[in-house]
Protein backbone atom coordinates (compact mmCIF):
# COMPACT_ATOMS: atom_id res chain seq x y z
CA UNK A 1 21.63 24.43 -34.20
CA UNK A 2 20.24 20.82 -34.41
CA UNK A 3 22.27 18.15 -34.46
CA UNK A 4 22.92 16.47 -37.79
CA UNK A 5 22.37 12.62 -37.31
CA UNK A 6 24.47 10.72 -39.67
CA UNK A 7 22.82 8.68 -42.71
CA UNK A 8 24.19 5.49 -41.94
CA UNK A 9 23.16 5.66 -38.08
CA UNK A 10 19.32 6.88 -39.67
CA UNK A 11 19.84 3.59 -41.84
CA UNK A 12 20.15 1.34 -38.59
CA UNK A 13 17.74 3.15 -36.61
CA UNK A 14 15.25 2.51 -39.57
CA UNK A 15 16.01 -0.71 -40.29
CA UNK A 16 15.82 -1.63 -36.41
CA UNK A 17 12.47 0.04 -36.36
CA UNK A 18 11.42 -2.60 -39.17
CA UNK A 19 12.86 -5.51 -37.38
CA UNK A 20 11.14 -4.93 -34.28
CA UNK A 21 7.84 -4.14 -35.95
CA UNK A 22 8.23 -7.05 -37.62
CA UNK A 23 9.20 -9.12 -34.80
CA UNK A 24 6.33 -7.76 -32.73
CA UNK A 25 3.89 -8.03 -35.18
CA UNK A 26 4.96 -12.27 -35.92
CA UNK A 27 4.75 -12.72 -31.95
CA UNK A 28 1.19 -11.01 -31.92
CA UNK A 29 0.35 -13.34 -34.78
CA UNK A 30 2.18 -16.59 -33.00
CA UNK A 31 0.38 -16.11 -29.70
CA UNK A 32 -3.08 -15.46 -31.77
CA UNK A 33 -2.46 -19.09 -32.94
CA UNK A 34 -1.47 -20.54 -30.37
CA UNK A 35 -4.55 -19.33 -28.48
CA UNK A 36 -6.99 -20.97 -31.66
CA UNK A 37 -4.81 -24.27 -31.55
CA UNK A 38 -5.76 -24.67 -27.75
CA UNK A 39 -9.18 -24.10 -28.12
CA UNK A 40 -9.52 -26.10 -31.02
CA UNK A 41 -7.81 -28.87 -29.22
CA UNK A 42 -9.52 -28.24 -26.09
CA UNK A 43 -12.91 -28.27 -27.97
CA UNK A 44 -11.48 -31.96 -29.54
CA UNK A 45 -11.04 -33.41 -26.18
CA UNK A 46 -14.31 -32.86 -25.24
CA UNK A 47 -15.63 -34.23 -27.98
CA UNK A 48 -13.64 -37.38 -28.20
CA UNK A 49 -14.69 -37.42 -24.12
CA UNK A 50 -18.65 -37.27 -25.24
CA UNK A 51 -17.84 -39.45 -27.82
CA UNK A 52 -16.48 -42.66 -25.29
CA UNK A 53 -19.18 -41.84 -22.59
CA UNK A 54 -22.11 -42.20 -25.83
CA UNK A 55 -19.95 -45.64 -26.95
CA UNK A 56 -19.77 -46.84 -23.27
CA UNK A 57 -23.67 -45.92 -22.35
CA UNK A 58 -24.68 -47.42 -25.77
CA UNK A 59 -23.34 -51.09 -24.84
CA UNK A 60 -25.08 -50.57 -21.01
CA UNK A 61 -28.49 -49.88 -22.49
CA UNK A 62 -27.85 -52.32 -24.99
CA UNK A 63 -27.10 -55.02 -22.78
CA UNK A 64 -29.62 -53.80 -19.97
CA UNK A 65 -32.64 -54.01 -22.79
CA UNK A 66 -31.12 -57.63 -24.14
CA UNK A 67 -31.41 -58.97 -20.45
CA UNK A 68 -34.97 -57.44 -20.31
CA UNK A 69 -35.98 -58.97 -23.53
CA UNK A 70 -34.56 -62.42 -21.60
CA UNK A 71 -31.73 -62.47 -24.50
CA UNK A 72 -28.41 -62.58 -24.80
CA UNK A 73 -26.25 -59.51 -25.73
CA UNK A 74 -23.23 -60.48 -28.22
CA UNK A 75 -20.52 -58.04 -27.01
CA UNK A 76 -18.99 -56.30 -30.06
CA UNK A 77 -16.18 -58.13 -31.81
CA UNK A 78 -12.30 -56.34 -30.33
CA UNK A 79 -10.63 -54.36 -32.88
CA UNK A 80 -7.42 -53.80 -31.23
CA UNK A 81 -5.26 -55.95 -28.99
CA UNK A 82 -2.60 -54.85 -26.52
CA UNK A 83 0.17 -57.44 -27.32
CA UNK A 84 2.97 -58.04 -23.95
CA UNK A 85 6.30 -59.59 -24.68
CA UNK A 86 6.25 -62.26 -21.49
CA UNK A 87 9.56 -64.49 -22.16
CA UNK A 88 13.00 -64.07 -23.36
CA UNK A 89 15.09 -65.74 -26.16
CA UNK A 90 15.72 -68.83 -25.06
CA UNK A 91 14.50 -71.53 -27.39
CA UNK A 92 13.23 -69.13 -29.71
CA UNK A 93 13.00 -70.54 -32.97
CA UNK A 94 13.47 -68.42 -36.12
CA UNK A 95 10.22 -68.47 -37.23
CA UNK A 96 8.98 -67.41 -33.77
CA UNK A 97 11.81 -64.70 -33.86
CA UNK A 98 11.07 -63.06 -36.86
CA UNK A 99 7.46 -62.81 -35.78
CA UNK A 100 8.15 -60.90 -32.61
CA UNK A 101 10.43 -59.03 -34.88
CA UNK A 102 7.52 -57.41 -36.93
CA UNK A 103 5.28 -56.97 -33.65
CA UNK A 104 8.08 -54.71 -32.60
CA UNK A 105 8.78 -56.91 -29.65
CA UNK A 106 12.30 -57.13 -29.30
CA UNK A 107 12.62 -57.06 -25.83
CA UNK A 108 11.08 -58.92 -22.53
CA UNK A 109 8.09 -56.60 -21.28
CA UNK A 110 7.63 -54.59 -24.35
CA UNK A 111 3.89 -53.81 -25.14
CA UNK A 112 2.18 -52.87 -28.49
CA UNK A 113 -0.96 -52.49 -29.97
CA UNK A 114 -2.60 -54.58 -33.20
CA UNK A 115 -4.93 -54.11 -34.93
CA UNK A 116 -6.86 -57.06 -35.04
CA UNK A 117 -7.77 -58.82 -38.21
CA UNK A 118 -7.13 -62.74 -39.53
CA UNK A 119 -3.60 -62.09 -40.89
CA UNK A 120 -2.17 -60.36 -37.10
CA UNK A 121 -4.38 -63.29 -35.21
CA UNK A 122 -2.65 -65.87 -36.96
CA UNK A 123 0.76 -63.84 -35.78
CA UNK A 124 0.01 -63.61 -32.67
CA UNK A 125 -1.07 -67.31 -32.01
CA UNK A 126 1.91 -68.43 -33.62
CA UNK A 127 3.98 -66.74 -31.03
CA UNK A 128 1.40 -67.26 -28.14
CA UNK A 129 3.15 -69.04 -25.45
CA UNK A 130 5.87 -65.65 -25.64
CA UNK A 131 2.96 -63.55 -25.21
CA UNK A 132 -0.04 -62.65 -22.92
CA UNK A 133 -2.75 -60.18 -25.06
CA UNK A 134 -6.22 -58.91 -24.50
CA UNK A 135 -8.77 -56.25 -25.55
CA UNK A 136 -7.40 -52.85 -23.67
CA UNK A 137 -10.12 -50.27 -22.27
CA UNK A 138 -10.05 -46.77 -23.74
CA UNK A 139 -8.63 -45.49 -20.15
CA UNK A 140 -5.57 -47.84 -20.07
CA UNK A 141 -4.52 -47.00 -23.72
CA UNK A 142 -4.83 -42.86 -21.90
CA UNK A 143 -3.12 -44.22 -19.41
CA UNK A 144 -0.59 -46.19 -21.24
CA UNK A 145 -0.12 -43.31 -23.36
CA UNK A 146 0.43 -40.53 -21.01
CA UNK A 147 2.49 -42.47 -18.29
CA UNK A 148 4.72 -44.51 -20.40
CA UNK A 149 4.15 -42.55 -24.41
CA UNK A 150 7.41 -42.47 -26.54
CA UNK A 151 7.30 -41.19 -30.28
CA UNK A 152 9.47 -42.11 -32.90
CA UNK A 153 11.53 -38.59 -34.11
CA UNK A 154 14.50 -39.19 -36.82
CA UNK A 155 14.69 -42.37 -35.56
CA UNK A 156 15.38 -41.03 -31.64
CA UNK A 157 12.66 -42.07 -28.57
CA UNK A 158 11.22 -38.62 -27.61
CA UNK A 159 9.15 -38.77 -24.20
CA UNK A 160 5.69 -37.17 -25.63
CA UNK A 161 5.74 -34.31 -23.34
CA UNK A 162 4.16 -31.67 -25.48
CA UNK A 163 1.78 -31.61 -28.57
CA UNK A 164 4.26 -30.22 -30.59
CA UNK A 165 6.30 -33.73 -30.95
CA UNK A 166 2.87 -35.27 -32.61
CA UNK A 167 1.99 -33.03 -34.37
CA UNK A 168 5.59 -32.41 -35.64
CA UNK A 169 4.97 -36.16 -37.37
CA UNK A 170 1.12 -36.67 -37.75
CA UNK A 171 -0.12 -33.33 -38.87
CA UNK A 172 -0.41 -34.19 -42.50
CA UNK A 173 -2.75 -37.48 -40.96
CA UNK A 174 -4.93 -34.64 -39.04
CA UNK A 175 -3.27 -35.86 -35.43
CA UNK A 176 -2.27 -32.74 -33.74
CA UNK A 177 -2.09 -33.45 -30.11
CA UNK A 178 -1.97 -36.35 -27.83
CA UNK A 179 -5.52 -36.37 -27.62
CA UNK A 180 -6.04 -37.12 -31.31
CA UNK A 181 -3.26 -39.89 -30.82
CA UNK A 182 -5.37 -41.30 -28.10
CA UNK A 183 -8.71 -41.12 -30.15
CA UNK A 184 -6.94 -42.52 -33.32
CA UNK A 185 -5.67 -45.61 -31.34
CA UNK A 186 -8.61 -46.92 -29.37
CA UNK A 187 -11.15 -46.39 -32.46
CA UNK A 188 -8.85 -47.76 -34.54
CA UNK A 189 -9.27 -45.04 -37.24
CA UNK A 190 -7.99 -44.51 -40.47
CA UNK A 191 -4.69 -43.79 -40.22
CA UNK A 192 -4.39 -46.14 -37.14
CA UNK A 193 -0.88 -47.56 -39.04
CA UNK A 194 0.95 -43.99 -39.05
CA UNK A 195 -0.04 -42.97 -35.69
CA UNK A 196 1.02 -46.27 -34.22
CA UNK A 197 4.03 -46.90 -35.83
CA UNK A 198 4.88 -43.03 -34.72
CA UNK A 199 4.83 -45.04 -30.73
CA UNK A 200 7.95 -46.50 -30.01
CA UNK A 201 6.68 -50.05 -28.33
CA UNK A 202 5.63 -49.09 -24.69
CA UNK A 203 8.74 -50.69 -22.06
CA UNK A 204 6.90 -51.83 -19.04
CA UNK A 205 7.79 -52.72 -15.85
CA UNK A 206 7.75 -56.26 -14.68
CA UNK A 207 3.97 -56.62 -12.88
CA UNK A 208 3.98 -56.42 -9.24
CA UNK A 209 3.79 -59.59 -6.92
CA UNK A 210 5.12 -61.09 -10.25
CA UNK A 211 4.12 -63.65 -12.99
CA UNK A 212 2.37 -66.57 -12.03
CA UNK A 213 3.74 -69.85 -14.40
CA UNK A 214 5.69 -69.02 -17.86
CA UNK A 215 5.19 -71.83 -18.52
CA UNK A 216 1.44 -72.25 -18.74
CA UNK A 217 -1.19 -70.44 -20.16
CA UNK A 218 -3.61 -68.01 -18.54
CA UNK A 219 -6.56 -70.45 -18.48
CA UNK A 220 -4.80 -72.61 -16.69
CA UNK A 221 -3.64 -70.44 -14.26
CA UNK A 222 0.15 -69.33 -16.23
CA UNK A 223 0.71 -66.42 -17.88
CA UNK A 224 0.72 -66.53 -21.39
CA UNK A 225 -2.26 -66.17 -24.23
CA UNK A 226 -5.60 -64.23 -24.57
CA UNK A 227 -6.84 -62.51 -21.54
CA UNK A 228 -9.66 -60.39 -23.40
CA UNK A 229 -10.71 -57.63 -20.71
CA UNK A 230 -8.17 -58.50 -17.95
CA UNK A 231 -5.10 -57.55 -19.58
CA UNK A 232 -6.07 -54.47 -18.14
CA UNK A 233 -5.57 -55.64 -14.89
CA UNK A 234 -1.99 -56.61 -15.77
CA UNK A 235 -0.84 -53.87 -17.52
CA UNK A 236 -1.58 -51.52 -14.46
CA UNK A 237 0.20 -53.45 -12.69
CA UNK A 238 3.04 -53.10 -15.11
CA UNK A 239 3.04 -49.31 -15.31
């Protein structure tokens, strides 16, 4: 004679069936997606990649073919600065303060980046002799990014180890990876604001073999003001 399974035990051998049909069936679908996202983010990266080698061989022609012509090649006007706290408090006046305040430079060897236009130029010379700034390459900010990258989550400084923690805050701006935060910095792009407010300001080490003279600027021979393309320089040495 068979044995007679009782209803309630059928009951929880169904309703485990569902759950782990159900369960297998979302982790199918989850790992379907994930697969998509990291092509689609793959395929991303190597356009953004095509797209800086096109920028960077555009300006070489262009200035090869000006110094053919026997003319002179204006070099395209800087659209963001990399902005590096260089002194402390002392004899800070309020004014000076409040600016730093808004830059997000709080501390001695914090770094951000502006975008430049006349309202953040007339910031940032205001507060000049506290800072050293210049025109950053589109393999520092990678590098700046990667090696030193914190987000802003809930208010907390999350390392950016994994996509997830962008795209967890700039998904609805179409930033899904730190790829897209990269490409959305250095071309400045349209929602340049949310993505770099999303980076807490970069905490750097002090440069190696030091500053030269606080108390000068960098044109003659000191530290602080506009150092264009050699910030650079100075940041790797910072990292």
């Amino acid at each position: 004679m068979p044995r007679v399974v009782p209803e309630n035990v059928q009951k929880k051998q169904a309703r485990d069936a569902k759950l782990l049909k159900e369960l297998k069936e979302r982790r199918d679908r989850e790992r379907k997606e994930r697969a998509e996202k990291r092509k689609t983010l793959r395929a991303n990266a190597e356009k953004y990649y095509k797209e800086y080698q096109n920028q960077q061989q555009s300006l070489v022609d262009a200035r090869r073919k000006a110094k053919n012509a026997g003319n002179f090649f204006v070099e395209p006007e800087a659209k963001l600065a990399f902005v590096i706290r260089t002194r402390g408090i002392n004899k800070l006046d309020p004014t000076c303060k409040k600016i730093l305040q808004l830059l997000r430079l709080r501390q001695l060897h914090n770094g951000v980046f502006v975008r430049l236009n006349k309202a953040t130029m007339n910031m940032i010379r205001r507060v000049e002799p506290y800072v050293t700034y210049g025109y950053p390459s589109q393999s520092l900010i990678r590098k700046l990014i990667y090696k030193r990258g914190h987000g802003k989550v809930g208010g907390s400084r999350i390392p950016l180890t994994d996509n997830s923690i962008v795209e967890g805050q700039l998904a609805k701006h179409g930033i899904a990876s730190v790829e897209d935060l990269i490409h959305e910095i250095s071309t400045v792009g349209a929602h340049f604001k949310e993505a770099n407010n999303f980076l807490w300001p970069f905490k750097l080490s002090s440069p190696k073999k030091g500053f030269a003279e606080k108390r000068h600027p960098y044109q003659n021979g000191g530290v602080w003001g506009n150092r264009e393309e050699l910030i650079n320089e100075l940041v790797k040495r910072m990292l």
